[in-house]
Protein backbone atom coordinates (compact mmCIF):
# COMPACT_ATOMS: atom_id res chain seq x y z
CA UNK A 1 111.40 99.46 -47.60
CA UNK A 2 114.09 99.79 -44.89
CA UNK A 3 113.43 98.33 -41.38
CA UNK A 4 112.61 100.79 -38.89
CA UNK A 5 114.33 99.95 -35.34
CA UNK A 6 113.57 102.07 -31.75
CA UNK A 7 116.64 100.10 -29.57
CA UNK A 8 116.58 100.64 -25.89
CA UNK A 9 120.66 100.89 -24.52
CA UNK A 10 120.40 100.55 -21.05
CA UNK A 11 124.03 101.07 -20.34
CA UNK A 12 125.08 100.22 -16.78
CA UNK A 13 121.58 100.41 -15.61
CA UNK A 14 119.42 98.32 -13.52
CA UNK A 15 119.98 95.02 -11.38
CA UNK A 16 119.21 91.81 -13.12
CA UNK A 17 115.80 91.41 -11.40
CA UNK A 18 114.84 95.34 -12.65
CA UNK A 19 116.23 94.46 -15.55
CA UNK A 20 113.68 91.02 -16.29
CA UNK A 21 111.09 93.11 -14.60
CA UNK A 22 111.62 95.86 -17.50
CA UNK A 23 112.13 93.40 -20.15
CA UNK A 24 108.76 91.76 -19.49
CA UNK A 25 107.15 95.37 -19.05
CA UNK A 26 108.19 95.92 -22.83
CA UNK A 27 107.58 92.57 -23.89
CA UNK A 28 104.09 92.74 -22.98
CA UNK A 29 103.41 96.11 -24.50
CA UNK A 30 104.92 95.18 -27.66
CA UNK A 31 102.43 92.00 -27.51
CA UNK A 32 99.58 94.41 -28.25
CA UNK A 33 101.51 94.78 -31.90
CA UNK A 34 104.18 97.86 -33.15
CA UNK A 35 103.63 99.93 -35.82
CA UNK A 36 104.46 98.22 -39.35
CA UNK A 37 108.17 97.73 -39.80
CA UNK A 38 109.26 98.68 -36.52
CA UNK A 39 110.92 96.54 -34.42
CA UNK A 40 112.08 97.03 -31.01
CA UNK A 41 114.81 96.27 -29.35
CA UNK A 42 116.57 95.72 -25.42
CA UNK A 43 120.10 96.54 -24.59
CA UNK A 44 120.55 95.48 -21.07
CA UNK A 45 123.87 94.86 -19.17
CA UNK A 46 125.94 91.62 -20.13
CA UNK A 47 124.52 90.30 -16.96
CA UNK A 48 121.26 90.59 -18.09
CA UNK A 49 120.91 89.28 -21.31
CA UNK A 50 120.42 84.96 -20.71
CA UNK A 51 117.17 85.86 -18.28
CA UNK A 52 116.06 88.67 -20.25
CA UNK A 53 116.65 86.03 -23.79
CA UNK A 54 114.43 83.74 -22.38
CA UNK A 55 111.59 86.76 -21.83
CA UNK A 56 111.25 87.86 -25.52
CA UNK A 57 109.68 87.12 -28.02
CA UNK A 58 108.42 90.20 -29.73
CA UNK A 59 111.32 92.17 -28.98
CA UNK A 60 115.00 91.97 -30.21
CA UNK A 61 117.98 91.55 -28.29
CA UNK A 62 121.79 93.62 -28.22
CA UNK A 63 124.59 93.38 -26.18
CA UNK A 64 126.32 97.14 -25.62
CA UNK A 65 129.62 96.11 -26.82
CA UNK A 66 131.78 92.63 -27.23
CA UNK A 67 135.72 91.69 -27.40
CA UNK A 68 138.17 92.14 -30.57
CA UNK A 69 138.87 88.17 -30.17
CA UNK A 70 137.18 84.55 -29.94
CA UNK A 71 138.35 83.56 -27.43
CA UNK A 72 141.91 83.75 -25.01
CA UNK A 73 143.41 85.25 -21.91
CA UNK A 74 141.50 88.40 -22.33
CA UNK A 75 140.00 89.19 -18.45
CA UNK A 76 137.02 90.73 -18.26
CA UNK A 77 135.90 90.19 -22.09
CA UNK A 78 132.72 88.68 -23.25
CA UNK A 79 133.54 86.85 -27.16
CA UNK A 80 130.69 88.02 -29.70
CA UNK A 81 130.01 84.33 -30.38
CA UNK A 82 129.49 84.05 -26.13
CA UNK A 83 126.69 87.03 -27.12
CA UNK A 84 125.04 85.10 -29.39
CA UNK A 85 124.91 81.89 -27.12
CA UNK A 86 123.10 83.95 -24.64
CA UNK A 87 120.40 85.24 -26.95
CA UNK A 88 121.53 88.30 -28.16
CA UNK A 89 120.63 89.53 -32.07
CA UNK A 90 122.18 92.67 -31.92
CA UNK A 91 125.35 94.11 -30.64
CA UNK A 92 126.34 98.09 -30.24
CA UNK A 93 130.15 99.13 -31.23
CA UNK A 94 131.57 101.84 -31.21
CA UNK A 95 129.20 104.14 -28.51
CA UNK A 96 130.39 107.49 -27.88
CA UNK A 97 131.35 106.26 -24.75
CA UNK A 98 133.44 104.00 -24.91
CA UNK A 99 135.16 105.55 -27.53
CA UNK A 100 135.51 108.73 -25.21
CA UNK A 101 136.14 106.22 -22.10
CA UNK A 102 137.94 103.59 -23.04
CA UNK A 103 139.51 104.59 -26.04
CA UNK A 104 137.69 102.42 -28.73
CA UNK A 105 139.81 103.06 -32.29
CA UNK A 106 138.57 102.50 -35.58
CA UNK A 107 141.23 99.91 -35.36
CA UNK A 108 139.50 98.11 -32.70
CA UNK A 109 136.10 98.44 -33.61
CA UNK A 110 136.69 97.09 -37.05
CA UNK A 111 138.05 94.17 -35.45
CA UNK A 112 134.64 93.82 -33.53
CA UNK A 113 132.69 94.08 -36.83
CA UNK A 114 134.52 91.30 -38.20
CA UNK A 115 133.86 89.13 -35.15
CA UNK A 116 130.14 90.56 -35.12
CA UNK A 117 129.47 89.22 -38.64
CA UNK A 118 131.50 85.92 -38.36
CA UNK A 119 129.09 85.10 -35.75
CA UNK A 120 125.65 85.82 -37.26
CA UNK A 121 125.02 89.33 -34.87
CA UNK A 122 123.74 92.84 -36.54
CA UNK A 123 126.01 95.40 -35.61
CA UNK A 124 124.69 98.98 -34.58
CA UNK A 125 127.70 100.45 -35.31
CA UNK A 126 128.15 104.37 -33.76
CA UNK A 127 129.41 107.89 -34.91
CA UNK A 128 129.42 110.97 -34.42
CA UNK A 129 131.03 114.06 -33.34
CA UNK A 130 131.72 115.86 -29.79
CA UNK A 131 131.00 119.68 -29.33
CA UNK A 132 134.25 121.14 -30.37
CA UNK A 133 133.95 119.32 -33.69
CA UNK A 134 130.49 120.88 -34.40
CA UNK A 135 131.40 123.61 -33.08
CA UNK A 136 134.46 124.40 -35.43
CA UNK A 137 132.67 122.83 -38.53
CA UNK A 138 134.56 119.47 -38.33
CA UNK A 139 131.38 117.44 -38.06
CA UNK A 140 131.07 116.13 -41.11
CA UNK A 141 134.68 115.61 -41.68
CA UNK A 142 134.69 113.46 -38.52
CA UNK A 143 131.96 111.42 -38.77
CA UNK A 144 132.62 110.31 -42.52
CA UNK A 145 135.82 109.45 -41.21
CA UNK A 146 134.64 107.03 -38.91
CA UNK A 147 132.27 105.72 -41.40
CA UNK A 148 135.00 105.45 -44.21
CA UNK A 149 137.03 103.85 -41.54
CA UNK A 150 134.97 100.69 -40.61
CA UNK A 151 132.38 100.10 -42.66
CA UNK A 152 134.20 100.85 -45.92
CA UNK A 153 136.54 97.96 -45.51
CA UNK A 154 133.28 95.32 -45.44
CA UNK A 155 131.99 93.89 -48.62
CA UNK A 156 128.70 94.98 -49.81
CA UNK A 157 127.00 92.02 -48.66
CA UNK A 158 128.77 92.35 -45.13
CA UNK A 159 127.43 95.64 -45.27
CA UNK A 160 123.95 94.88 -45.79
CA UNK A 161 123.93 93.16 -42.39
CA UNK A 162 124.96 96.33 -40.41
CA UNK A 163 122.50 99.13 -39.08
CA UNK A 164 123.91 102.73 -38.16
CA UNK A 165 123.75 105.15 -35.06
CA UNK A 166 124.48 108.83 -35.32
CA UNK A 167 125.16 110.04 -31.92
CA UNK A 168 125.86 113.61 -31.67
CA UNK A 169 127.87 113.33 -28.91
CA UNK A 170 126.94 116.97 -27.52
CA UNK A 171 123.23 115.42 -27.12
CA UNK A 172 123.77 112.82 -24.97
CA UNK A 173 123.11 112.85 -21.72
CA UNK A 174 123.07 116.87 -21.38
CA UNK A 175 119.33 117.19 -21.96
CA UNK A 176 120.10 118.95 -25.49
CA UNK A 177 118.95 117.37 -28.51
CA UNK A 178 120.10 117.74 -32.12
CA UNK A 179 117.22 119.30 -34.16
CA UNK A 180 115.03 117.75 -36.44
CA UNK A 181 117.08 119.33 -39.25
CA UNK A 182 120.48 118.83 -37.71
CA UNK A 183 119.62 115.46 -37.55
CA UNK A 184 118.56 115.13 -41.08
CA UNK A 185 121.55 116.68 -42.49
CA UNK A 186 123.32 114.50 -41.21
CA UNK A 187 121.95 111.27 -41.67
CA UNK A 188 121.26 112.26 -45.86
CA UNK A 189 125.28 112.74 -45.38
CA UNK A 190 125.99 109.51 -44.21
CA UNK A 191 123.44 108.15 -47.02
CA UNK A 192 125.02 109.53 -49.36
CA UNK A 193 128.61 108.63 -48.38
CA UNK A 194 127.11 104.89 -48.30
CA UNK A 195 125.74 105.88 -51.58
CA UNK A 196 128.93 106.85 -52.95
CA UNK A 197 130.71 103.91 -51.86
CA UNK A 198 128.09 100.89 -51.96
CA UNK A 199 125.64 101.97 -54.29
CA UNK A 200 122.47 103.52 -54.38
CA UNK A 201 120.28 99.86 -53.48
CA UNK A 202 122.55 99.35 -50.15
CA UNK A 203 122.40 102.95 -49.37
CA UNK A 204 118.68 103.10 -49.75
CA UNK A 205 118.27 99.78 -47.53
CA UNK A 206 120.13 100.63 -44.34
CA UNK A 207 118.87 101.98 -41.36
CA UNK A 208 120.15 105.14 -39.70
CA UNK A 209 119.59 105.61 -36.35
CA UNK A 210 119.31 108.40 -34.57
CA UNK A 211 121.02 108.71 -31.10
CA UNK A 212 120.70 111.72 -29.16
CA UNK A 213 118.50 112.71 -25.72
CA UNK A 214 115.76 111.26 -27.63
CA UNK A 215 112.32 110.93 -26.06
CA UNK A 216 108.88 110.57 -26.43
CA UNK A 217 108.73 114.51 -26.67
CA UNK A 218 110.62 114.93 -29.65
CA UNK A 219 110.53 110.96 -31.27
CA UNK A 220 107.58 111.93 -34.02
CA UNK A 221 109.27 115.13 -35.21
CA UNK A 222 112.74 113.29 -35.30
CA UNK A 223 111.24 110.39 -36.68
CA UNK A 224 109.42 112.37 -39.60
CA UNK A 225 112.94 112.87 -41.48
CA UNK A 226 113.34 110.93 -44.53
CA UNK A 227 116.39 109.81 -43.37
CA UNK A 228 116.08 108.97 -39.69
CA UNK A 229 115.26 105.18 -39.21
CA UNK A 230 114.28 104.90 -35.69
CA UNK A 231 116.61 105.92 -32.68
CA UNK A 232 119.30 104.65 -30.27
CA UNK A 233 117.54 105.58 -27.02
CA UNK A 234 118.98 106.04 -23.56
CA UNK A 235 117.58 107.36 -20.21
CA UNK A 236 114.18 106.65 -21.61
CA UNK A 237 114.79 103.17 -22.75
CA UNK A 238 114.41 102.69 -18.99
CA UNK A 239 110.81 103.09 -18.60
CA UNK A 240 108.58 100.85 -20.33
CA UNK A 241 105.89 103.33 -20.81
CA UNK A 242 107.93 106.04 -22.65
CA UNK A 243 110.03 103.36 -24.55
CA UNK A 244 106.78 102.17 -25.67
CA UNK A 245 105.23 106.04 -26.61
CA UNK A 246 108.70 106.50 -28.89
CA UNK A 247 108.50 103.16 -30.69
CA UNK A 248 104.62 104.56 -31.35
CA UNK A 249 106.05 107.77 -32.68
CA UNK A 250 106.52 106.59 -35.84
């Protein structure tokens, strides 16, 4: 049975005593025990993630991004293998944003897997596609692109170690929300693609995330797909008490 994952991405949110304070709010409520085979997990700011570490127990740990390198002249980079010193499990890659922002390539972000999995993190690796490409029917064209891209160059058993986000990029942050069966549809797509390419047993084993204006509103219905393994959560990662309701929605 696949693992089922709610992950809190904080992005550039909160100062580093909010962000312990917040850490230790979820913390505690996961204490009182999550629903079987979900696990939780924190995503706070690199500046974060050493105090919040040393806060959890119960609750898993990502980075939001890391560098294409070990190590080098690279200003402003944090090394994947620096993530994992300061307590981090998990890592995201390839976010909508900072593909859209910074101009994150398939190129670069396969680069980041490798470093991910040389150092012992699980990648939540990220597609999906922005309005126009829904919009004109592209949707599936792009996103098993960027699947095919990365995650097709890994070996099965790298694969194994990575867990999935769809984002419909049109759903984040605008209050609008992918429905239940736009959201299935697409994740039994990306299954199957795995399917096609790794096998039914890896295809069956990975978890899909779903990443889009998700909430404690809409978690249970989302979360009843076959194919929808737990969510990538944003503006409500931020409070304990709703993170805590969509982890429950399960």
């Amino acid at each position: 049975m696949r693992k089922k994952i709610v992950a809190g991405n904080w992005k550039m949110n909160t100062s580093p005593q909010e962000g312990l304070a917040l850490a230790k709010a979820v913390e505690a409520k996961a204490s009182h025990g999550l629903p079987q085979g979900v696990e939780l997990v924190v995503a706070p700011p690199f500046t974060h993630l050493s105090a919040v570490a040393a806060v959890l127990s119960k609750v898993g740990l990502s980075a939001q991004n890391c560098a294409t390198h070990d190590s080098g002249a690279y200003t402003g980079e944090v090394s994947a293998s620096m993530l994992k010193q300061a307590g981090a499990g998990y890592v995201i890659i390839g976010h909508s944003e900072r593909r859209s922002y910074y101009g994150e390539t398939d190129q670069s972000l396969s680069l980041k897997m490798a470093q991910l999995l040389k150092n012992g993190l699980t990648p939540i690796f990220c597609c999906g596609e922005v309005l126009d490409e829904r919009e004109s029917g592209k949707h599936f064209e792009v996103v098993e692109a960027q699947v095919a891209n990365v995650l097709f160059q890994l070996s099965e058993e790298d694969f194994r170690k990575v867990v999935i986000a769809y984002e419909p990029v049109w759903a984040i942050g605008t209050g609008r929300t992918a429905s239940p069966e736009q959201a299935q549809e697409m994740h039994a797509a990306i299954r199957g693609w795995l399917r096609g390419h790794f096998g039914d047993s890896a295809a069956a084993d990975c978890a899909i995330l779903y990443g889009g204006s998700c909430k404690a509103s809409n978690a249970q219905e989302l979360f009843a797909n076959p194919d929808v393994d737990g969510g990538l959560i944003g503006g409500a990662s931020l409070n304990a008490d709703e993170f805590w309701a969509i982890a429950n929605s399960f």
